[in-house]
PDB file of N, CA and C in Angstrom:
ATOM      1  N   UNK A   1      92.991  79.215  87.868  1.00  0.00           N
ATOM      2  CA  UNK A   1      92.479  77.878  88.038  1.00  0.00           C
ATOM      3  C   UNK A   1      92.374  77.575  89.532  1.00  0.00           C
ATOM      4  N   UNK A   2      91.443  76.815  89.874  1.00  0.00           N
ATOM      5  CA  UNK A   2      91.046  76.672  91.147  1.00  0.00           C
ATOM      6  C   UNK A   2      91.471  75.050  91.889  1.00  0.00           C
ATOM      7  N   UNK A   3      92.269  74.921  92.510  1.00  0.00           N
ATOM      8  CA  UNK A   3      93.163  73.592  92.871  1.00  0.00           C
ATOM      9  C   UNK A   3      92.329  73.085  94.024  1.00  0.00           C
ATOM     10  N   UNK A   4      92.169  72.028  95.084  1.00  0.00           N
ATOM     11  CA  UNK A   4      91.767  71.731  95.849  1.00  0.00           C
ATOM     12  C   UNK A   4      92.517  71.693  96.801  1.00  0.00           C
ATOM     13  N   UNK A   5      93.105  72.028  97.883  1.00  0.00           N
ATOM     14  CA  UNK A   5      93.901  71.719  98.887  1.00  0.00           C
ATOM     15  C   UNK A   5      92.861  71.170  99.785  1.00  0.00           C
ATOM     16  N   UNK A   6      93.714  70.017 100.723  1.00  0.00           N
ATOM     17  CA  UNK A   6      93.516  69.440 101.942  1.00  0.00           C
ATOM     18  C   UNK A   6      94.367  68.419 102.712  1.00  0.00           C
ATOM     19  N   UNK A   7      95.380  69.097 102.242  1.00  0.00           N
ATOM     20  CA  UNK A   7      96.488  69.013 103.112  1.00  0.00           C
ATOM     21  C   UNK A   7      98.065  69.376 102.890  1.00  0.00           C
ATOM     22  N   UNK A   8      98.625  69.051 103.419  1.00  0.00           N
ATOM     23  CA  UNK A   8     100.149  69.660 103.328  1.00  0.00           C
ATOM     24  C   UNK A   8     101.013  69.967 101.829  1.00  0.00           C
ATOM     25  N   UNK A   9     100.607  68.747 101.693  1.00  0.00           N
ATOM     26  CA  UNK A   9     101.457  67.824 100.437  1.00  0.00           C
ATOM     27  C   UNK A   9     100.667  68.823  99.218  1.00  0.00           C
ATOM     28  N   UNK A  10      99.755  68.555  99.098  1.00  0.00           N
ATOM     29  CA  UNK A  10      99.199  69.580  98.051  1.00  0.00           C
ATOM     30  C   UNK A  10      99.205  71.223  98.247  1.00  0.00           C
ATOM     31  N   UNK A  11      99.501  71.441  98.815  1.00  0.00           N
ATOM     32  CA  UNK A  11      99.938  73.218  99.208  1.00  0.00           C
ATOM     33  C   UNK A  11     101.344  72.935  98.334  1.00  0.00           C
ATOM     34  N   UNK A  12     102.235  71.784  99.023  1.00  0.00           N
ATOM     35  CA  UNK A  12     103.804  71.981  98.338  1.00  0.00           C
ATOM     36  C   UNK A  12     104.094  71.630  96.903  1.00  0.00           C
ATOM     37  N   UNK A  13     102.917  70.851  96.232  1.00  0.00           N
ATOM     38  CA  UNK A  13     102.618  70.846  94.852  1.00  0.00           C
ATOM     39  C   UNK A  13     102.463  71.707  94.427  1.00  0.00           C
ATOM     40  N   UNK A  14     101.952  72.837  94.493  1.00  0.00           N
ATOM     41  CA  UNK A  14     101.293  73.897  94.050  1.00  0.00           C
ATOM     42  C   UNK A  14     102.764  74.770  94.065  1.00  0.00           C
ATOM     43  N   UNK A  15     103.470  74.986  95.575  1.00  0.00           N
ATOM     44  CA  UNK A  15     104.555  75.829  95.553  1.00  0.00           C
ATOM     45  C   UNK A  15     105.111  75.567  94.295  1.00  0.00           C
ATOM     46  N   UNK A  16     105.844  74.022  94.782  1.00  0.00           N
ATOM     47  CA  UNK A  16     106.790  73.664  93.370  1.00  0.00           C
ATOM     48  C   UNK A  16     106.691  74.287  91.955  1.00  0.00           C
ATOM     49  N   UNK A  17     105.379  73.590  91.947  1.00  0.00           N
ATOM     50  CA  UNK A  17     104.935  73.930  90.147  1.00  0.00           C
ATOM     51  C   UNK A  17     104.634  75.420  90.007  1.00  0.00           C
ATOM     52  N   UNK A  18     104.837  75.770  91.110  1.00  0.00           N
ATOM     53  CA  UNK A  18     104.684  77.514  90.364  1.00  0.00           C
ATOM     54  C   UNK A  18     106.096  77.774  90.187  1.00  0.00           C
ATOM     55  N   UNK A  19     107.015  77.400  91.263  1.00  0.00           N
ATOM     56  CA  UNK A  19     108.177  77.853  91.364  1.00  0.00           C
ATOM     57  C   UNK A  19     108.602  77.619  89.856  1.00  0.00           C
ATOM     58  N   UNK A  20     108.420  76.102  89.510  1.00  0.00           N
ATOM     59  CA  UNK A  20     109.484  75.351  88.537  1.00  0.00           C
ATOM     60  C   UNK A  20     108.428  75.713  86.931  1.00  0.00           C
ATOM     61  N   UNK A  21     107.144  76.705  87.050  1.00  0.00           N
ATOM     62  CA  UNK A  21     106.818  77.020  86.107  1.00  0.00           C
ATOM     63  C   UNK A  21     107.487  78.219  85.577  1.00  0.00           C
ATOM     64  N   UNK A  22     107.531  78.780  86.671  1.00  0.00           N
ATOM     65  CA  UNK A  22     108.429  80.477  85.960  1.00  0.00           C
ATOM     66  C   UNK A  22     109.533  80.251  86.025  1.00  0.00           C
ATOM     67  N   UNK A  23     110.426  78.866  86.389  1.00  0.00           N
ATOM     68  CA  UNK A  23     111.798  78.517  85.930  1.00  0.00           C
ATOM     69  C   UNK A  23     112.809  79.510  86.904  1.00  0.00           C
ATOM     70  N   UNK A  24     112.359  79.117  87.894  1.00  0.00           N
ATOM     71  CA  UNK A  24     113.332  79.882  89.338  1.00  0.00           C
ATOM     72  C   UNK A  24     113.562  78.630  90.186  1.00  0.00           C
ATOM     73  N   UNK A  25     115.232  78.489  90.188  1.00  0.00           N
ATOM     74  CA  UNK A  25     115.313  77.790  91.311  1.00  0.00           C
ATOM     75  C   UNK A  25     114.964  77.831  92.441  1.00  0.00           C
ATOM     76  N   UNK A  26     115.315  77.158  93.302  1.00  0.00           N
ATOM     77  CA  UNK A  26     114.788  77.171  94.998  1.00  0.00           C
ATOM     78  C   UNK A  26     115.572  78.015  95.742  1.00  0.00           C
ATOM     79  N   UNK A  27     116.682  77.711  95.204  1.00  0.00           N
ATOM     80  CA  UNK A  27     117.778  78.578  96.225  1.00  0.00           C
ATOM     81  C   UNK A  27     117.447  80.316  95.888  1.00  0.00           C
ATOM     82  N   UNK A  28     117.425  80.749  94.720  1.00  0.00           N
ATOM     83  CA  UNK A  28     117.188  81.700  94.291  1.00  0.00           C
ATOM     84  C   UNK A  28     115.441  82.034  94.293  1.00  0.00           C
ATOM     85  N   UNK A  29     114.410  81.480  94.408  1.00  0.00           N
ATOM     86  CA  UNK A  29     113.207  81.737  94.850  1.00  0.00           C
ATOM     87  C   UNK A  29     113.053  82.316  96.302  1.00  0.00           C
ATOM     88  N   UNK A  30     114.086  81.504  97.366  1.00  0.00           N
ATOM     89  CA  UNK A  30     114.108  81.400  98.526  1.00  0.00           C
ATOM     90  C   UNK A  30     114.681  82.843  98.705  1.00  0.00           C
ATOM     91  N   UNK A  31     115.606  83.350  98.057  1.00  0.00           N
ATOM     92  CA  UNK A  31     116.874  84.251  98.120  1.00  0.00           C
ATOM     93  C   UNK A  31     115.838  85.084  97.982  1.00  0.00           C
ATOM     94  N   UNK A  32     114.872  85.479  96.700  1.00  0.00           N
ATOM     95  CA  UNK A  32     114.383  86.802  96.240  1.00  0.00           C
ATOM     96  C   UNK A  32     112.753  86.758  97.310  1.00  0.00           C
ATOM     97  N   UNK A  33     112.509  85.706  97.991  1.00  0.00           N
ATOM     98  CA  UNK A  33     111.234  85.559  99.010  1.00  0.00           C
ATOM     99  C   UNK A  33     111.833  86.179 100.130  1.00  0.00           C
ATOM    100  N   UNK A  34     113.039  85.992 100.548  1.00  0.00           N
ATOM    101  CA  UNK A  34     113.132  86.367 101.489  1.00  0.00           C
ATOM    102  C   UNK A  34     112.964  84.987 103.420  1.00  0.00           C
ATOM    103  N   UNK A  35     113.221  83.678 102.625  1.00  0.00           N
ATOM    104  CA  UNK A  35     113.009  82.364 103.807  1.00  0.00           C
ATOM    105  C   UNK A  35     114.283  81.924 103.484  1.00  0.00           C
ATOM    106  N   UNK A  36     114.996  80.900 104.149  1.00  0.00           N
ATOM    107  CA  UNK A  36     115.625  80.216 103.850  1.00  0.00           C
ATOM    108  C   UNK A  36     115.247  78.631 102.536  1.00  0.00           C
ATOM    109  N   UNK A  37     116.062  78.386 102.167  1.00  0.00           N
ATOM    110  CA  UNK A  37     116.517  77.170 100.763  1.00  0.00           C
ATOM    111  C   UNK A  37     115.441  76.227 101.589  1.00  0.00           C
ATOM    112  N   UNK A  38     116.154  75.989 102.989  1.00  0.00           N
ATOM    113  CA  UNK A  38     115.454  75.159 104.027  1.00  0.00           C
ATOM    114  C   UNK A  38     114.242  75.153 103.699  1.00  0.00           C
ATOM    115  N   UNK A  39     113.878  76.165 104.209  1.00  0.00           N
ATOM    116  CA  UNK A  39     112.171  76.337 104.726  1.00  0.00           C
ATOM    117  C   UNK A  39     111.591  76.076 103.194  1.00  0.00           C
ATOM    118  N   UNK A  40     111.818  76.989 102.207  1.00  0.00           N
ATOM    119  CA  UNK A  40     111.102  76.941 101.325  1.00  0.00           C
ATOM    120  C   UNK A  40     111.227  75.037 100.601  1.00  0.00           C
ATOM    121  N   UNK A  41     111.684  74.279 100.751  1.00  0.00           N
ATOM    122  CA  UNK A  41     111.730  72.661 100.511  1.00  0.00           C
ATOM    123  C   UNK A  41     111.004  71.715 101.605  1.00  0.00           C
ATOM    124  N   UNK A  42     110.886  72.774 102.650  1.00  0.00           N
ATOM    125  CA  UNK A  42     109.889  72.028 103.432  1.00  0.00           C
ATOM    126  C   UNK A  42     108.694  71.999 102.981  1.00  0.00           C
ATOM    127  N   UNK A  43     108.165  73.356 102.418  1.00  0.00           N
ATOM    128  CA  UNK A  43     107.167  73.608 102.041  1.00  0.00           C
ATOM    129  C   UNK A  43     106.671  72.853 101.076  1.00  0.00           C
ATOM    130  N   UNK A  44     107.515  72.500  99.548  1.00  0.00           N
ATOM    131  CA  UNK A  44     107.415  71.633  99.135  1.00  0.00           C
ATOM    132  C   UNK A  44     107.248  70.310  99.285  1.00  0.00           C
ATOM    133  N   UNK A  45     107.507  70.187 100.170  1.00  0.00           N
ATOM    134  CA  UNK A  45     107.852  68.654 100.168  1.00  0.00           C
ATOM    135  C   UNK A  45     106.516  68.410 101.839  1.00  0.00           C
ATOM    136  N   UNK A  46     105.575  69.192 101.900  1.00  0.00           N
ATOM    137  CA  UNK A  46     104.503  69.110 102.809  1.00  0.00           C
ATOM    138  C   UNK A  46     104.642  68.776 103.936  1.00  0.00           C
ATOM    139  N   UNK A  47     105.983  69.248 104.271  1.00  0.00           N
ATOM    140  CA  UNK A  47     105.944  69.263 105.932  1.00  0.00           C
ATOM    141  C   UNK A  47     104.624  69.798 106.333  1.00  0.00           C
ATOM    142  N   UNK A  48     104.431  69.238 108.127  1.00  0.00           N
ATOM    143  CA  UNK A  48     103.660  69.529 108.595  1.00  0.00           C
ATOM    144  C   UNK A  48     103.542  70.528 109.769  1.00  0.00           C
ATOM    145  N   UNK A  49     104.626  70.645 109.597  1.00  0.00           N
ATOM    146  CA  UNK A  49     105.261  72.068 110.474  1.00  0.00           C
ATOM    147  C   UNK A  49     105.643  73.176 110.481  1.00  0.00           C
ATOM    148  N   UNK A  50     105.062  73.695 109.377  1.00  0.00           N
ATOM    149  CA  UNK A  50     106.216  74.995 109.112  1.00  0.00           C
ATOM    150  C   UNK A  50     105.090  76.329 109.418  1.00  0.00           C
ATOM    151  N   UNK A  51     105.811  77.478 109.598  1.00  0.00           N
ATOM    152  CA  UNK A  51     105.003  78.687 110.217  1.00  0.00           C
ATOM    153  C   UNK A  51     104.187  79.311 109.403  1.00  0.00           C
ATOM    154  N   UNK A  52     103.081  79.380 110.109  1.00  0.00           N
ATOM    155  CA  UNK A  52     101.960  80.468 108.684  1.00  0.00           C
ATOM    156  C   UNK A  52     102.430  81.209 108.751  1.00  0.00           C
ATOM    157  N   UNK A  53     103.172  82.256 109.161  1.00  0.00           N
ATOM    158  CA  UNK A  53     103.565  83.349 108.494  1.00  0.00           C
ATOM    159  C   UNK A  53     104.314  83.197 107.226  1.00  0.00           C
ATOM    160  N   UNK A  54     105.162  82.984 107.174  1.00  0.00           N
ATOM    161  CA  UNK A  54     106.604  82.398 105.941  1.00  0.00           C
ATOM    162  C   UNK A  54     105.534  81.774 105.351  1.00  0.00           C
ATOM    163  N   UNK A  55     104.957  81.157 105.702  1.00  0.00           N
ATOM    164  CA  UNK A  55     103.981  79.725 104.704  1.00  0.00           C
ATOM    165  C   UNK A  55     103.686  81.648 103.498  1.00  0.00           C
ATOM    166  N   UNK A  56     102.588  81.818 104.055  1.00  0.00           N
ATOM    167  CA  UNK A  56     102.031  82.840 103.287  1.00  0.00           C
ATOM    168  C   UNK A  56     102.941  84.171 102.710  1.00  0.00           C
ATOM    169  N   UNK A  57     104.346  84.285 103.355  1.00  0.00           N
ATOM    170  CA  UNK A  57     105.200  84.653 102.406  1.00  0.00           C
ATOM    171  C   UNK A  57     105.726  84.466 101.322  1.00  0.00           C
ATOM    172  N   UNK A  58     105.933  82.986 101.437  1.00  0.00           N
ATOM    173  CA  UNK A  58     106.533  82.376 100.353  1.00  0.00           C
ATOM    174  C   UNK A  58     105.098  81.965  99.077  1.00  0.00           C
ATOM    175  N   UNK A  59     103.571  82.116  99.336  1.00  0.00           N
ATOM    176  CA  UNK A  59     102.795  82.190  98.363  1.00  0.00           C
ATOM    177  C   UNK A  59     103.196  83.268  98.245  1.00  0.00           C
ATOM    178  N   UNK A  60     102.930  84.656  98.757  1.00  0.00           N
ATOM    179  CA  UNK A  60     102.260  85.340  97.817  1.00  0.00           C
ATOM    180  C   UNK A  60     103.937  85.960  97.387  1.00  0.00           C
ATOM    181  N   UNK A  61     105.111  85.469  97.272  1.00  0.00           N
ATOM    182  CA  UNK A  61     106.487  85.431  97.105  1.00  0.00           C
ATOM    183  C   UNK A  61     106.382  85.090  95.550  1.00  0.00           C
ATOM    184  N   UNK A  62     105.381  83.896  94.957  1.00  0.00           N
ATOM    185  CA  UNK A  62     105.558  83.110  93.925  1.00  0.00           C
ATOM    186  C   UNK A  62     103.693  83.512  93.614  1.00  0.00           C
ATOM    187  N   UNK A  63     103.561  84.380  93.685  1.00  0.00           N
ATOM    188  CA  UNK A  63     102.072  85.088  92.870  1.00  0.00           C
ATOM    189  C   UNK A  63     100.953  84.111  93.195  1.00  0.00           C
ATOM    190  N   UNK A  64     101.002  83.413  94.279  1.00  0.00           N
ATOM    191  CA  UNK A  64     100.159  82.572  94.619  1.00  0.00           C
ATOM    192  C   UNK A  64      98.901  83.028  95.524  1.00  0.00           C
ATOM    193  N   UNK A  65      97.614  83.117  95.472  1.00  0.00           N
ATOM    194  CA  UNK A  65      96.484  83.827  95.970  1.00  0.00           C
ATOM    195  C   UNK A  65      95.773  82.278  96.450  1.00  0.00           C
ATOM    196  N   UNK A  66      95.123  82.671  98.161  1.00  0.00           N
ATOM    197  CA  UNK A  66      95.060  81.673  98.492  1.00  0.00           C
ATOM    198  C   UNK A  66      93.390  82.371  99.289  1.00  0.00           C
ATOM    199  N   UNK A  67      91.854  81.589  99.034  1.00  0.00           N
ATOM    200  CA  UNK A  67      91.044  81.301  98.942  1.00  0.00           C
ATOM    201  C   UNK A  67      90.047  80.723  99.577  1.00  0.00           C
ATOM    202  N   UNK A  68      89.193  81.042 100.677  1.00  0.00           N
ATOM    203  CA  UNK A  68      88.641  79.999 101.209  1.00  0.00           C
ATOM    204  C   UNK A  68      87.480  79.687 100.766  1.00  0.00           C
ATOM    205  N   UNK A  69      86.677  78.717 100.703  1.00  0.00           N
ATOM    206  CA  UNK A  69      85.071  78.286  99.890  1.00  0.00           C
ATOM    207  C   UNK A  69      84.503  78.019 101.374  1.00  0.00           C
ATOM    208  N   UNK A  70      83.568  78.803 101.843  1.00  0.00           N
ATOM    209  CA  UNK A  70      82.973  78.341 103.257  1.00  0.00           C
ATOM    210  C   UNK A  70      81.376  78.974 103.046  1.00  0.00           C
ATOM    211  N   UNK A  71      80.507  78.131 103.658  1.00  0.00           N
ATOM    212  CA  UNK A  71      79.163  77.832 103.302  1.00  0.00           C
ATOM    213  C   UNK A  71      78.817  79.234 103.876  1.00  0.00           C
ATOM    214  N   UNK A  72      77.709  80.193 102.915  1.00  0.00           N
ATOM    215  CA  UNK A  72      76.911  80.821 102.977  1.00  0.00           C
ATOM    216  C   UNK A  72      76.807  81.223 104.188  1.00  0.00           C
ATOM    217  N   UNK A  73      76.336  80.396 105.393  1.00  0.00           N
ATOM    218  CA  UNK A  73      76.424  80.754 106.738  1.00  0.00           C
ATOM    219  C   UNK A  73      77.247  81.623 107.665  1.00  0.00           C
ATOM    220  N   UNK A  74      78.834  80.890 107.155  1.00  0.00           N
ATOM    221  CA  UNK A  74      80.312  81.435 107.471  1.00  0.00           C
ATOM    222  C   UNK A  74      80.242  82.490 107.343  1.00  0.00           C
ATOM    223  N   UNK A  75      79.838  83.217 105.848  1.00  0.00           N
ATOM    224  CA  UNK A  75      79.756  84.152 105.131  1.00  0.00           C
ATOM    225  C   UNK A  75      79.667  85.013 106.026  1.00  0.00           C
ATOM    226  N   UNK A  76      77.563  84.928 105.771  1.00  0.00           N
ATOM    227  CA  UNK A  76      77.077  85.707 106.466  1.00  0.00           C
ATOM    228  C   UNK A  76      77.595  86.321 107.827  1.00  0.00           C
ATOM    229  N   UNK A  77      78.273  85.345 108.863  1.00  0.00           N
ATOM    230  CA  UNK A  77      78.496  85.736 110.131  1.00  0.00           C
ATOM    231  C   UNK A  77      79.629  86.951 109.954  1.00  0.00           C
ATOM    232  N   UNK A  78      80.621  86.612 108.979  1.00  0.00           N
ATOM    233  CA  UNK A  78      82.073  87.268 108.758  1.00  0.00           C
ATOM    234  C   UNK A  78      81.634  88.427 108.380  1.00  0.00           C
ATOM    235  N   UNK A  79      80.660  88.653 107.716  1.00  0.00           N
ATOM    236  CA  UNK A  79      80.191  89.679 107.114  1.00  0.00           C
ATOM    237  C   UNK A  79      78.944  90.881 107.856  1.00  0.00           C
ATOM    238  N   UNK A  80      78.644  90.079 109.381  1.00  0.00           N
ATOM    239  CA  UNK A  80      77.788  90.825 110.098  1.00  0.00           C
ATOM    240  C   UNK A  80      78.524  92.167 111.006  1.00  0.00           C
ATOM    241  N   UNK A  81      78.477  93.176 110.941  1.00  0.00           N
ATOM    242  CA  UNK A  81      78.901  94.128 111.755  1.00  0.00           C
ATOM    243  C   UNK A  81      78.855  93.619 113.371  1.00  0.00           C
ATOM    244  N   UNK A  82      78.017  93.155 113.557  1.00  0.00           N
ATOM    245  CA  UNK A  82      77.439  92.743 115.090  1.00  0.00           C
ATOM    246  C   UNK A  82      78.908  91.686 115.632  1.00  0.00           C
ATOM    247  N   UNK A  83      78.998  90.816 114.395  1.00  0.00           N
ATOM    248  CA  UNK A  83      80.097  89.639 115.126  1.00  0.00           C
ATOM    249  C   UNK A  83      81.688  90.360 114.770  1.00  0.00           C
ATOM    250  N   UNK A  84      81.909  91.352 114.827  1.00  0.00           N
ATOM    251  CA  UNK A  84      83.038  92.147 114.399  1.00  0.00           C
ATOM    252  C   UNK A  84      84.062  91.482 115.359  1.00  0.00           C
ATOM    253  N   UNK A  85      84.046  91.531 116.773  1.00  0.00           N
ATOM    254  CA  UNK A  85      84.651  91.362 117.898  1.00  0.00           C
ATOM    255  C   UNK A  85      84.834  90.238 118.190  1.00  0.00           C
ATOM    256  N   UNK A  86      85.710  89.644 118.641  1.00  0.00           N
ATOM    257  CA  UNK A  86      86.325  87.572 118.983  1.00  0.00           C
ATOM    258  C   UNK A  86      85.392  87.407 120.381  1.00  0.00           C
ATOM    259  N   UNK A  87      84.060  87.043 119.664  1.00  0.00           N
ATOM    260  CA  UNK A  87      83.163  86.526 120.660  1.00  0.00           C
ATOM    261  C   UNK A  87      83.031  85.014 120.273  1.00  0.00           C
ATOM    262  N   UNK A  88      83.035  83.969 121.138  1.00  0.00           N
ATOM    263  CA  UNK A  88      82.582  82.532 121.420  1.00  0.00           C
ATOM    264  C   UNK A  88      81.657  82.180 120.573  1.00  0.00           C
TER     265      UNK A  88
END
C-alpha cells in the first residue's frame, strides 16, 4: 500500500504501526535494529532531527521500503548516462 509522506510525523506513523503491527515492542525493535529505545521513539513521535542514516535503518529494520514519485523529467535526467557525475 502506498502512504503519502510529507513530513516527519507521518514517517513516525508509519514506523509505529508497523512496529505495533508485527507486535514488537520498542525496546526490543530497537534492540534487534540495532539504534537506541531513544532514537527509535523519536522517530515515532516525528522529531525533526534525527539522522538519515539510522532513519533508514530503522525502516528497512521493520520491512519498510521507501519510494520516491518524481515527474518524468527527474526520471529522465537520473536515468541519462551523460548526468552520471554531481554536475550543477
Amino acid at each position: 500500500m502506498k502512504i503519502p509522506i510529507d513530513n516527519a510525523a507521518a514517517i513516525g506513523k508509519v514506523v509505529r504501526a508497523s512496529r505495533k503491527a508485527q507486535k514488537i515492542r520498542q525496546d526490543d525493535a530497537a534492540g534487534s535494529i540495532g539504534v537506541s529505545e531513544n532514537f527509535l521513539g523519536k522517530i515515532e513521535r516525528g522529531s525533526e532531527s534525527v539522522q538519515w542514516g539510522k532513519l533508514f535503518q530503522v525502516l528497512e529494520g521493520l520491512g519498510i521500503r521507501v519510494m520516491v514519485d518524481v515527474p518524468e523529467s527527474v526520471a529522465a535526467y537520473l536515468h541519462d548516462p551523460a548526468n552520471r557525475k554531481d554536475k550543477p
